[in-house]
PDB file of N, CA and C in Angstrom:
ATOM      1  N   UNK A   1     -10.089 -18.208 -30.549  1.00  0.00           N
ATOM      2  CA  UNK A   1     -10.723 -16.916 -30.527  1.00  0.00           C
ATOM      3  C   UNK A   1     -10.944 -16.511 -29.077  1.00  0.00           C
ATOM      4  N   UNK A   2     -10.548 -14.950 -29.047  1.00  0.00           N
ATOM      5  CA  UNK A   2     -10.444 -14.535 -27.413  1.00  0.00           C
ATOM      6  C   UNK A   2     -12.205 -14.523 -27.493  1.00  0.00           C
ATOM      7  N   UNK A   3     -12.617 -14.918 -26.144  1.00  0.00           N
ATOM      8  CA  UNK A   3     -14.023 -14.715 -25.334  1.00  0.00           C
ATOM      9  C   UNK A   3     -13.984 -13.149 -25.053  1.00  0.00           C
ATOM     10  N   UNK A   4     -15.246 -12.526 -25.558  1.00  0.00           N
ATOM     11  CA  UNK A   4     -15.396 -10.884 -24.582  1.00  0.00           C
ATOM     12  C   UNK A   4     -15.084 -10.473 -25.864  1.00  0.00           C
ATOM     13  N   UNK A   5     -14.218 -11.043 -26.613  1.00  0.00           N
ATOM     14  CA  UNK A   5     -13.891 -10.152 -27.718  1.00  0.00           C
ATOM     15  C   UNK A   5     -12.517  -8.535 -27.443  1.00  0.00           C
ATOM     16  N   UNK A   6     -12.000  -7.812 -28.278  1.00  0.00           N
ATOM     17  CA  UNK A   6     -11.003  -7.413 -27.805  1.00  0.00           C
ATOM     18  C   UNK A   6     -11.986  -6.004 -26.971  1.00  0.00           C
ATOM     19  N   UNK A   7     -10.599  -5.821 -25.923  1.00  0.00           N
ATOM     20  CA  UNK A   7     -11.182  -4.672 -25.126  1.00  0.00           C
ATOM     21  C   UNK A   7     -12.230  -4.934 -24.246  1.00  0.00           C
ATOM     22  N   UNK A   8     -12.845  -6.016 -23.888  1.00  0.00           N
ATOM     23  CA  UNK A   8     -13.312  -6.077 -22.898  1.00  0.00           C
ATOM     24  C   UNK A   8     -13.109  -7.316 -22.076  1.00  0.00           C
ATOM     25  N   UNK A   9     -13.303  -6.836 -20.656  1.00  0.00           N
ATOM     26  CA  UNK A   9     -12.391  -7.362 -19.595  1.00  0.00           C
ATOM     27  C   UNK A   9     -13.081  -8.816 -19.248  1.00  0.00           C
ATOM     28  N   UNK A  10     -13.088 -10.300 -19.397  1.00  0.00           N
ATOM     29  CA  UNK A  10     -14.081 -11.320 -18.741  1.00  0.00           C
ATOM     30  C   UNK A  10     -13.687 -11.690 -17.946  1.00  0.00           C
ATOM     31  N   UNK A  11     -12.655 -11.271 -17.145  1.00  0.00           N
ATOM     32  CA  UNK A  11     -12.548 -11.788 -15.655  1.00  0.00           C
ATOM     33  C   UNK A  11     -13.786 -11.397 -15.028  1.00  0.00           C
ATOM     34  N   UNK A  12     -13.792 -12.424 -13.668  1.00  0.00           N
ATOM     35  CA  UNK A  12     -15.060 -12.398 -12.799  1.00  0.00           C
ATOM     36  C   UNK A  12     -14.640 -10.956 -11.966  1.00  0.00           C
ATOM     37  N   UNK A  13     -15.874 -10.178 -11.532  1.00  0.00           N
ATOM     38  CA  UNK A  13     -15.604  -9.103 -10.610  1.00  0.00           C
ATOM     39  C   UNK A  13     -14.834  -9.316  -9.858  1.00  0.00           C
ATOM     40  N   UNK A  14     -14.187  -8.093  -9.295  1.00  0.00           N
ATOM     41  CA  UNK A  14     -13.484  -8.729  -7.613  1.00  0.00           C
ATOM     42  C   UNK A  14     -14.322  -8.469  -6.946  1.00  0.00           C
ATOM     43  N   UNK A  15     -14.433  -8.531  -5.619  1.00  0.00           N
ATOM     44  CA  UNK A  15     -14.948  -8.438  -4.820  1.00  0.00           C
ATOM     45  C   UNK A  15     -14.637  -6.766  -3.927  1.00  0.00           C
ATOM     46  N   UNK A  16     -12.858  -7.001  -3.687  1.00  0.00           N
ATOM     47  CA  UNK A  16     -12.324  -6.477  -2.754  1.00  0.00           C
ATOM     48  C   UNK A  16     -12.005  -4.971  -4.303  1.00  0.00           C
ATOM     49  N   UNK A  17     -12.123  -4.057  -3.613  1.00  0.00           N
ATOM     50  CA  UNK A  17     -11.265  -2.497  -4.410  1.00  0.00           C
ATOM     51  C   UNK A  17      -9.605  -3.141  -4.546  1.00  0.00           C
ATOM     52  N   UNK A  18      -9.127  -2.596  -5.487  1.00  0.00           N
ATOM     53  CA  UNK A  18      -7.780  -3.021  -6.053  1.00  0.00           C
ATOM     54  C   UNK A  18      -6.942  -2.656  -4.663  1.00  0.00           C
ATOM     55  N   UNK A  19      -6.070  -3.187  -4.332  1.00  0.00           N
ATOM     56  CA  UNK A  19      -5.110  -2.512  -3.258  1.00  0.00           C
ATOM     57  C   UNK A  19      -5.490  -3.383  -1.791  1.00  0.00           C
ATOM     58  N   UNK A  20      -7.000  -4.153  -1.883  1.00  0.00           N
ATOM     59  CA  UNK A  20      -7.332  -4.197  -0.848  1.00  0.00           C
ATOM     60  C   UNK A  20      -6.884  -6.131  -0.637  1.00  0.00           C
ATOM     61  N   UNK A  21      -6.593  -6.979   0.275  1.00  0.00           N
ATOM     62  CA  UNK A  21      -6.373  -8.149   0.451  1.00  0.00           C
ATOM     63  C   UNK A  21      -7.481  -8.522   0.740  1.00  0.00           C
ATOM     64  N   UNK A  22      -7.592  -9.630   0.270  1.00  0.00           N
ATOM     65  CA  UNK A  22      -9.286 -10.431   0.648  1.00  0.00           C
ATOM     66  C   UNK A  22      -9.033 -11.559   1.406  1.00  0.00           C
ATOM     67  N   UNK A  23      -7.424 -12.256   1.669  1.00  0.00           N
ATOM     68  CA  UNK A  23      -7.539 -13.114   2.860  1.00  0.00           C
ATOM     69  C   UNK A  23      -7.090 -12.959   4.572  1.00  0.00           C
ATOM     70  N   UNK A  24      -7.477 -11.416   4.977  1.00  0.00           N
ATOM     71  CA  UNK A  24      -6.834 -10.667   5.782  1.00  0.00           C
ATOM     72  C   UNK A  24      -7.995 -10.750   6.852  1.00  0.00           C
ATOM     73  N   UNK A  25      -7.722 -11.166   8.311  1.00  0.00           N
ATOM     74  CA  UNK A  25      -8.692 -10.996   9.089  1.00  0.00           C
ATOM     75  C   UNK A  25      -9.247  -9.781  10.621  1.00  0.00           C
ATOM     76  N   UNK A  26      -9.921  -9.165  10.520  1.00  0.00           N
ATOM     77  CA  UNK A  26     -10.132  -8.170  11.577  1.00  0.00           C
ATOM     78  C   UNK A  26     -10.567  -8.845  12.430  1.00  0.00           C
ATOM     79  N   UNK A  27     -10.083  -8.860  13.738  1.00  0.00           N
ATOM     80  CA  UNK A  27     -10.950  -8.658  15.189  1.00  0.00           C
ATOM     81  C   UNK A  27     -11.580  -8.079  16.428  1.00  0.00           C
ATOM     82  N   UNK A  28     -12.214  -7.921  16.650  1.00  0.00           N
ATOM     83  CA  UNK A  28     -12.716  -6.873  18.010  1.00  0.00           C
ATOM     84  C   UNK A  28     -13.509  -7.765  18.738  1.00  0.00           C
ATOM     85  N   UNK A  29     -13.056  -7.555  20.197  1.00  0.00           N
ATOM     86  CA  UNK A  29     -13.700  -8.053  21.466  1.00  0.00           C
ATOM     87  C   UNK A  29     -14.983  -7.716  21.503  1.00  0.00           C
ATOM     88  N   UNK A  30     -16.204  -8.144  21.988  1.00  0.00           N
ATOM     89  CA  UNK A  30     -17.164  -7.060  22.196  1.00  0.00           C
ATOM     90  C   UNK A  30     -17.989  -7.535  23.314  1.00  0.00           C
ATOM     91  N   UNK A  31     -18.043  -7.121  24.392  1.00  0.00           N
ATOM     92  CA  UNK A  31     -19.019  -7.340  25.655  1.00  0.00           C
ATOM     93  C   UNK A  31     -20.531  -8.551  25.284  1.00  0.00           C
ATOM     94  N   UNK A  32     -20.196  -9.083  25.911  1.00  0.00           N
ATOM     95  CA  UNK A  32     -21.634  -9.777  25.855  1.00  0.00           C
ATOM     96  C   UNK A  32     -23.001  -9.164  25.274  1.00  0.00           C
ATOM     97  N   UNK A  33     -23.334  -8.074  26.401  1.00  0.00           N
ATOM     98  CA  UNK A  33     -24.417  -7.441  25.493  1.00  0.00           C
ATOM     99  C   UNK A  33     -24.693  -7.322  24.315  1.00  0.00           C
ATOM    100  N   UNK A  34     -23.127  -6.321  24.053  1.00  0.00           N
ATOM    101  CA  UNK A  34     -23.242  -6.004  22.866  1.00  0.00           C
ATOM    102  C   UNK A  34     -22.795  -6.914  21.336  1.00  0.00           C
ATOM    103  N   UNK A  35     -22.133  -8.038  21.997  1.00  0.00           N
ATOM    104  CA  UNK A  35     -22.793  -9.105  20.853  1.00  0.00           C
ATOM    105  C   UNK A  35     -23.955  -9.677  20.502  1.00  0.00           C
ATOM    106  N   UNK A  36     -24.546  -9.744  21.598  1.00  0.00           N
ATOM    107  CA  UNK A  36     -25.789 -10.240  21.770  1.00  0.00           C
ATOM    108  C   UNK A  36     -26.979  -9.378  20.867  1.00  0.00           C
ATOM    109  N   UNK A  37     -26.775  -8.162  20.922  1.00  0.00           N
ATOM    110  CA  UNK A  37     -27.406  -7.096  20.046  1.00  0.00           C
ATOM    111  C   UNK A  37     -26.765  -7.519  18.424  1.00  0.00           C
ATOM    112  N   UNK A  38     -26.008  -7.177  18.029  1.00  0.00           N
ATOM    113  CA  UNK A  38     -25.162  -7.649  16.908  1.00  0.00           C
ATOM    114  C   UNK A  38     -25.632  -8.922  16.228  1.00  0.00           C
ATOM    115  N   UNK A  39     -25.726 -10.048  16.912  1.00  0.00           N
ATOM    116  CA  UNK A  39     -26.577 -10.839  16.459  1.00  0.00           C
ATOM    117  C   UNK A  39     -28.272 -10.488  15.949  1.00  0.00           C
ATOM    118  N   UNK A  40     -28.384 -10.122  16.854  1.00  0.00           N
ATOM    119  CA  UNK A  40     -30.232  -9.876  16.858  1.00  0.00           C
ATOM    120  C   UNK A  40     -30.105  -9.396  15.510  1.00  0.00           C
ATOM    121  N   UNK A  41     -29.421  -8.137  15.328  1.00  0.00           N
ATOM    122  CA  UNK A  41     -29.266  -7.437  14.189  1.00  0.00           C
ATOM    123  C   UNK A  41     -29.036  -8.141  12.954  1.00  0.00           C
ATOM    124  N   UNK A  42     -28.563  -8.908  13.002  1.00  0.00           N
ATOM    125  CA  UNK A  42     -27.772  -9.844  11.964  1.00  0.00           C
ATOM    126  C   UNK A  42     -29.061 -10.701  11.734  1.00  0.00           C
ATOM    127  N   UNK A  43     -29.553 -11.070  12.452  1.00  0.00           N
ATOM    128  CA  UNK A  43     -31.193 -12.040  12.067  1.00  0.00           C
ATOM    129  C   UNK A  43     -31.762 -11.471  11.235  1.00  0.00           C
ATOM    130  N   UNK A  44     -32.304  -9.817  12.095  1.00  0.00           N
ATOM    131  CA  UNK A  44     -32.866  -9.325  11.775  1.00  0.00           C
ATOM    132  C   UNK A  44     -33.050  -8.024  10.316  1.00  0.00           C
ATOM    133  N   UNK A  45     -31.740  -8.410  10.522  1.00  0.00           N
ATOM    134  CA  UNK A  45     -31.318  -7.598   8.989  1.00  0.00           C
ATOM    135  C   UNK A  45     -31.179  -8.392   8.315  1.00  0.00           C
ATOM    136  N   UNK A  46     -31.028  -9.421   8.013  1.00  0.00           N
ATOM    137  CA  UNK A  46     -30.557 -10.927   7.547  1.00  0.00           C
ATOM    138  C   UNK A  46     -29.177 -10.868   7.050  1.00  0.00           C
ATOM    139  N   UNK A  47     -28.350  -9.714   7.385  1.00  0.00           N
ATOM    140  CA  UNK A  47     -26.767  -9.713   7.255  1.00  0.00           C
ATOM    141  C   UNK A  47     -26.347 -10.888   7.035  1.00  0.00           C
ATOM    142  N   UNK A  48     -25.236 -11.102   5.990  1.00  0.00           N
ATOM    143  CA  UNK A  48     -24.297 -12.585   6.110  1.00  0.00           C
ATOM    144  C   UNK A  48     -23.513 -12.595   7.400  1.00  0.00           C
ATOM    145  N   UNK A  49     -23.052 -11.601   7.744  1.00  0.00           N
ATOM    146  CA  UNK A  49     -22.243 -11.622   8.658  1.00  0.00           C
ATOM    147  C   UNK A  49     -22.212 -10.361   9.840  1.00  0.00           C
ATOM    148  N   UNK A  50     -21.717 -10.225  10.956  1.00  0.00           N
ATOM    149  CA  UNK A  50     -21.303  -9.192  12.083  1.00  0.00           C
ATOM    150  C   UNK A  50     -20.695  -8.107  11.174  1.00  0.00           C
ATOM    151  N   UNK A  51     -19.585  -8.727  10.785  1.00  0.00           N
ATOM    152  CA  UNK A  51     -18.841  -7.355  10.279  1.00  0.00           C
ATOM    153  C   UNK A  51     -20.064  -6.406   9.192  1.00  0.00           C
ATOM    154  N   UNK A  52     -20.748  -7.023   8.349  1.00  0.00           N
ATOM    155  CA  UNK A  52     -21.767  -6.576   7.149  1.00  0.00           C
ATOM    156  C   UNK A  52     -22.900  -5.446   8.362  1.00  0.00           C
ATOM    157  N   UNK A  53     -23.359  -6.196   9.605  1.00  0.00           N
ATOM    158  CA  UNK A  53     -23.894  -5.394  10.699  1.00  0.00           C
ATOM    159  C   UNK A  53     -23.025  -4.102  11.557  1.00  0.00           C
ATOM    160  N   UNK A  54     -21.754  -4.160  11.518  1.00  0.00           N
ATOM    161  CA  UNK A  54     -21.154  -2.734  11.823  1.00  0.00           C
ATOM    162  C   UNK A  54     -21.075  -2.204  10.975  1.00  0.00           C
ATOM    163  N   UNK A  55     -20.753  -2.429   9.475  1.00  0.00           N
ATOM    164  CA  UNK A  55     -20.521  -1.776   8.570  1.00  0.00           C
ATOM    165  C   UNK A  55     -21.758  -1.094   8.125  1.00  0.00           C
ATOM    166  N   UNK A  56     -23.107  -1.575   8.359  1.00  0.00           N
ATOM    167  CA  UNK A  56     -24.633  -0.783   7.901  1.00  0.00           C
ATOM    168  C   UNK A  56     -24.663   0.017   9.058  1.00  0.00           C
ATOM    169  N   UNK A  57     -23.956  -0.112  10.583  1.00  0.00           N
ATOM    170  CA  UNK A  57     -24.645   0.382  11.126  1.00  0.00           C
ATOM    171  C   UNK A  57     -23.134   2.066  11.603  1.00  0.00           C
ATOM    172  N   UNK A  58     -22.028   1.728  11.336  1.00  0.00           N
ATOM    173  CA  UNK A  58     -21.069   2.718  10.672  1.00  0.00           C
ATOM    174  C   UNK A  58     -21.967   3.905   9.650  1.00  0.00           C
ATOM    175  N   UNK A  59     -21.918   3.266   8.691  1.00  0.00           N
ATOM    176  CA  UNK A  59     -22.780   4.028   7.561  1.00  0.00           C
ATOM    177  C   UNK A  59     -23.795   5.200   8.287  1.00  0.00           C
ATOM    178  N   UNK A  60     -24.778   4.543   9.570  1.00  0.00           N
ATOM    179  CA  UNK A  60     -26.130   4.702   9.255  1.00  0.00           C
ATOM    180  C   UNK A  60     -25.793   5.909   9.985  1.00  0.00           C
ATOM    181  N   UNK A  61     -24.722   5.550  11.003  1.00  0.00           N
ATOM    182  CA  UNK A  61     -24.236   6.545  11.896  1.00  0.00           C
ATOM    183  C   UNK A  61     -23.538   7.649  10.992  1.00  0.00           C
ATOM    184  N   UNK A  62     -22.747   7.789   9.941  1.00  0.00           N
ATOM    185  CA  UNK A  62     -22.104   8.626   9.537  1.00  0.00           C
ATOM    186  C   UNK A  62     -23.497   9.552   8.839  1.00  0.00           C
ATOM    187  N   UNK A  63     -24.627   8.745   8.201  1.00  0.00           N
ATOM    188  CA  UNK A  63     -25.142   9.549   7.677  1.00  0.00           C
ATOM    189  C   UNK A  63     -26.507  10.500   8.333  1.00  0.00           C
ATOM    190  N   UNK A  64     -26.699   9.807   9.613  1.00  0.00           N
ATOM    191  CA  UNK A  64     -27.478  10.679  10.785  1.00  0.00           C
ATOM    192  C   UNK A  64     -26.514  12.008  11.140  1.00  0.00           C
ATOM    193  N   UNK A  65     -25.335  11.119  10.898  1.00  0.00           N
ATOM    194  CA  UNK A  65     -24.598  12.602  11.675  1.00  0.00           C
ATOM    195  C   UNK A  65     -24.639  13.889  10.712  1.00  0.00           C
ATOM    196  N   UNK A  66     -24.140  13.540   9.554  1.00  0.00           N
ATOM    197  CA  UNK A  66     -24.049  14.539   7.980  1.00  0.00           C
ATOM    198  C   UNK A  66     -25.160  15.359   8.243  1.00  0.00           C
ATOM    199  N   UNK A  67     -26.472  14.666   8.444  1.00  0.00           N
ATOM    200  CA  UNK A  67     -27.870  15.034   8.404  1.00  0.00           C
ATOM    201  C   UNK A  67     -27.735  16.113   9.618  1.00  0.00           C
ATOM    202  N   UNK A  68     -27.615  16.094  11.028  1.00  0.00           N
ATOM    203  CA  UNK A  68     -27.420  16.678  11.611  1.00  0.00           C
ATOM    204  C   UNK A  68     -26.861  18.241  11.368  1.00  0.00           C
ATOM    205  N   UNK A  69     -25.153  17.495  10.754  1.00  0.00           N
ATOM    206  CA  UNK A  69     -24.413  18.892  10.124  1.00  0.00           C
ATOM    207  C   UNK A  69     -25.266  19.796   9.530  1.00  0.00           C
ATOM    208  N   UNK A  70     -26.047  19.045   8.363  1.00  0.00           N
ATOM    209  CA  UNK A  70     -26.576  19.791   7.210  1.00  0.00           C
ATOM    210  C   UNK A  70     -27.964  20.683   8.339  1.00  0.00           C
ATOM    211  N   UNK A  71     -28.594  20.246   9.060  1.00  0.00           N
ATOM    212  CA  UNK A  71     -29.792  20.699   9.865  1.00  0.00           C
ATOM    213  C   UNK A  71     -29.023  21.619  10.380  1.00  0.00           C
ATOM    214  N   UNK A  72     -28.257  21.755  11.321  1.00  0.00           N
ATOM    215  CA  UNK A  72     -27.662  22.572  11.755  1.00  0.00           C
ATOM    216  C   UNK A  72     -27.004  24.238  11.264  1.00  0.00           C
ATOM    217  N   UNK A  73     -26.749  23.961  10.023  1.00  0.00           N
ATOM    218  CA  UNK A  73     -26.047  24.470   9.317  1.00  0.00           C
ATOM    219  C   UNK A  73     -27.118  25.368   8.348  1.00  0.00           C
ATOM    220  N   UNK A  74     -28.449  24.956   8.031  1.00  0.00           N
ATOM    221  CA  UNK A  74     -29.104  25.687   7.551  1.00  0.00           C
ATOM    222  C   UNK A  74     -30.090  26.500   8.554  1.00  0.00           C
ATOM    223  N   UNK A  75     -30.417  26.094   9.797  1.00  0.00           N
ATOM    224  CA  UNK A  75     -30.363  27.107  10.927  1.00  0.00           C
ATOM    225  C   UNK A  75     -29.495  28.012  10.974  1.00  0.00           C
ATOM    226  N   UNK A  76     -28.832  27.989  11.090  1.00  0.00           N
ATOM    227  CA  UNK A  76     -27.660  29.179  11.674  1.00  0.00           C
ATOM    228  C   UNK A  76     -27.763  30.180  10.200  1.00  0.00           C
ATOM    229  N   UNK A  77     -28.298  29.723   9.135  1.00  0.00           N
ATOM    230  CA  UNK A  77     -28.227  30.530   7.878  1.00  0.00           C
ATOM    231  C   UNK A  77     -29.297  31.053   7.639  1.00  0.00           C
ATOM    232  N   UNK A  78     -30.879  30.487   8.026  1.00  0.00           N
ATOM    233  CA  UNK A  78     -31.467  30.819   8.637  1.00  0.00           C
ATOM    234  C   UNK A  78     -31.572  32.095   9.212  1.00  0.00           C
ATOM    235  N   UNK A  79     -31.276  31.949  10.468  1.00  0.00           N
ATOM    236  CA  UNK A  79     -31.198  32.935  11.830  1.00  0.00           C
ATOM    237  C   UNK A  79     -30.296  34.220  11.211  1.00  0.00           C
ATOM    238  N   UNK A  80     -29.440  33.253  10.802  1.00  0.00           N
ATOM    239  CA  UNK A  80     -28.520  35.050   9.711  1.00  0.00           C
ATOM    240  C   UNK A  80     -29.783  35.877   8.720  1.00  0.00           C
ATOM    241  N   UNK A  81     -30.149  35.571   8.056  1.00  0.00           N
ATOM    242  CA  UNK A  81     -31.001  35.936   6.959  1.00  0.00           C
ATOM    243  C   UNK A  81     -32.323  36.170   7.899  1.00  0.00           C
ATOM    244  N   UNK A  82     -33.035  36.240   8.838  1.00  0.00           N
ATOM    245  CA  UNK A  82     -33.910  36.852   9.657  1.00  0.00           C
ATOM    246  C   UNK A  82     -33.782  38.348   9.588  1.00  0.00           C
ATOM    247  N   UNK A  83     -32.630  38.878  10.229  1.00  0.00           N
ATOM    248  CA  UNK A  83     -32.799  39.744  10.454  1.00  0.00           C
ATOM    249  C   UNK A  83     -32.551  41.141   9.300  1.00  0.00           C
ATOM    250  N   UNK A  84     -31.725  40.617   8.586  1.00  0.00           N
ATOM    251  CA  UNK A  84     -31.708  41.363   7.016  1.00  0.00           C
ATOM    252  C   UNK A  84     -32.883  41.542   6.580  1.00  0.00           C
ATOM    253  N   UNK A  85     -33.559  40.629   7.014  1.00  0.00           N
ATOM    254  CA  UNK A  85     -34.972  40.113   5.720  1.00  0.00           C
ATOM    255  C   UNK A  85     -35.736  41.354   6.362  1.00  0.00           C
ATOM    256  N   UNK A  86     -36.278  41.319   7.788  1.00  0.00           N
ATOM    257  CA  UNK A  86     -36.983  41.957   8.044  1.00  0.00           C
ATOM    258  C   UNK A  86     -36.444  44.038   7.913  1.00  0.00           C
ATOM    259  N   UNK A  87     -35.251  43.750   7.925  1.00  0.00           N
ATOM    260  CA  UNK A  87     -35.124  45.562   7.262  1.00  0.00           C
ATOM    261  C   UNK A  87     -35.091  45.151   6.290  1.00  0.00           C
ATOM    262  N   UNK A  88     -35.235  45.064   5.312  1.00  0.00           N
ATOM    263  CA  UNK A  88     -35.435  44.663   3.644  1.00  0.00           C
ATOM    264  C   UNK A  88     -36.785  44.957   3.599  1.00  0.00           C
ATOM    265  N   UNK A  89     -37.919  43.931   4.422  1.00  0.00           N
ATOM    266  CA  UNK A  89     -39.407  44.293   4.578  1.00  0.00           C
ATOM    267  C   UNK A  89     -39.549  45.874   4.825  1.00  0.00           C
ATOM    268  N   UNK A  90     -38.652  46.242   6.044  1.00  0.00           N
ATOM    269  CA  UNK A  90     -39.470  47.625   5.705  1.00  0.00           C
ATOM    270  C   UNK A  90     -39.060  48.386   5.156  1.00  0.00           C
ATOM    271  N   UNK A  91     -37.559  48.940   4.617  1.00  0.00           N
ATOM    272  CA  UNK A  91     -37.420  49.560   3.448  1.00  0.00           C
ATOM    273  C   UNK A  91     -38.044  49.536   2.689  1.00  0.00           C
ATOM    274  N   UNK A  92     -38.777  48.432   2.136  1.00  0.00           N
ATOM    275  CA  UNK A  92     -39.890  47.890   0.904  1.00  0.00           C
ATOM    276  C   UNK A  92     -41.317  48.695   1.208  1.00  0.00           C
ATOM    277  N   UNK A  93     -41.621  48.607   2.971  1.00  0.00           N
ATOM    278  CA  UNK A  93     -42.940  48.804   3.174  1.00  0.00           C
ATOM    279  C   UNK A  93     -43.730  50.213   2.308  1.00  0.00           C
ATOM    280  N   UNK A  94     -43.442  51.212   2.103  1.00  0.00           N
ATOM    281  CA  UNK A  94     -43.364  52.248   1.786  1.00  0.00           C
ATOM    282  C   UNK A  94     -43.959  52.185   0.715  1.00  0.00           C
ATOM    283  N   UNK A  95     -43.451  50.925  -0.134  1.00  0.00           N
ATOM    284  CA  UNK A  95     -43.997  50.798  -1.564  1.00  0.00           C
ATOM    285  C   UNK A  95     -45.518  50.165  -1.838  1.00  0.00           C
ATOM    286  N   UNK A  96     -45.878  49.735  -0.434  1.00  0.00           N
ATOM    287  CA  UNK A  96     -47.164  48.937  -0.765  1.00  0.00           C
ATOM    288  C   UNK A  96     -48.565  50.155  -0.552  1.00  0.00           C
ATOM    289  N   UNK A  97     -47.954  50.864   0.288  1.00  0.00           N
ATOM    290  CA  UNK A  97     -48.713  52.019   0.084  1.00  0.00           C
ATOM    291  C   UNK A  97     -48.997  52.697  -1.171  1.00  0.00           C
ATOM    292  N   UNK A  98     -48.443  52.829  -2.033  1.00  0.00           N
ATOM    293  CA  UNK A  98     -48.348  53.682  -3.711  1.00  0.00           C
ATOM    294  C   UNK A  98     -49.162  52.550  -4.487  1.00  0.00           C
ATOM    295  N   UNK A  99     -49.565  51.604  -4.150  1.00  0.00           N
ATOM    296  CA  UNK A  99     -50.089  50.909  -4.755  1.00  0.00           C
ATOM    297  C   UNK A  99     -49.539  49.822  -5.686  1.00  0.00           C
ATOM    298  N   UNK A 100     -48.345  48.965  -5.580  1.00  0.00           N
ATOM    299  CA  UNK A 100     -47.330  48.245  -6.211  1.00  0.00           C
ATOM    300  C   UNK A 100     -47.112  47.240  -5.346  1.00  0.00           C
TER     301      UNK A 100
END
């Protein structure tokens, strides 16, 4: 008798996304300092590893930046909608007089 029963999958998770090799190795040089930081980080985040510490700190960077975009971006929409608003106010003003 199949385990899982039919239609469902009991292999163990992968790890890696389909397509991706899991015995493949990256390297980068990195200045003293800035290993030296990398570590700290790695303590201090309790990361398994360096690479797990660029990869949080990739992330943290992509999503300060987004944040930025998005700040940015609702200023400028903002600053558009100022000045409409306020002739809108006084076209309107007229009406607070009549009592409405």
């Amino acid at each position: 008798m199949a385990c899982g029963g039919p239609g469902l999958d009991s292999s163990p998770p992968l790890r890696y996304p389909m397509g991706m090799k899991s015995n493949t190795k990256s390297s980068i040089t990195l200045p003293p300092e800035e290993l030296r930081m990398v570590l700290a980080l790695q303590s201090k985040l309790k990361a398994r590893s360096k690479v797990e510490v660029v990869r949080r700190g990739l992330r943290l960077l992509r999503d300060v930046t987004e944040r930025e975009a998005l700040r940015e971006a609702y200023r400028r929409a903002s600053l558009a909608t100022r000045a409409s608003l306020a002739r809108e106010l006084e076209e309107l003003d007229h009406l607070a007089g009549e009592g409405l």
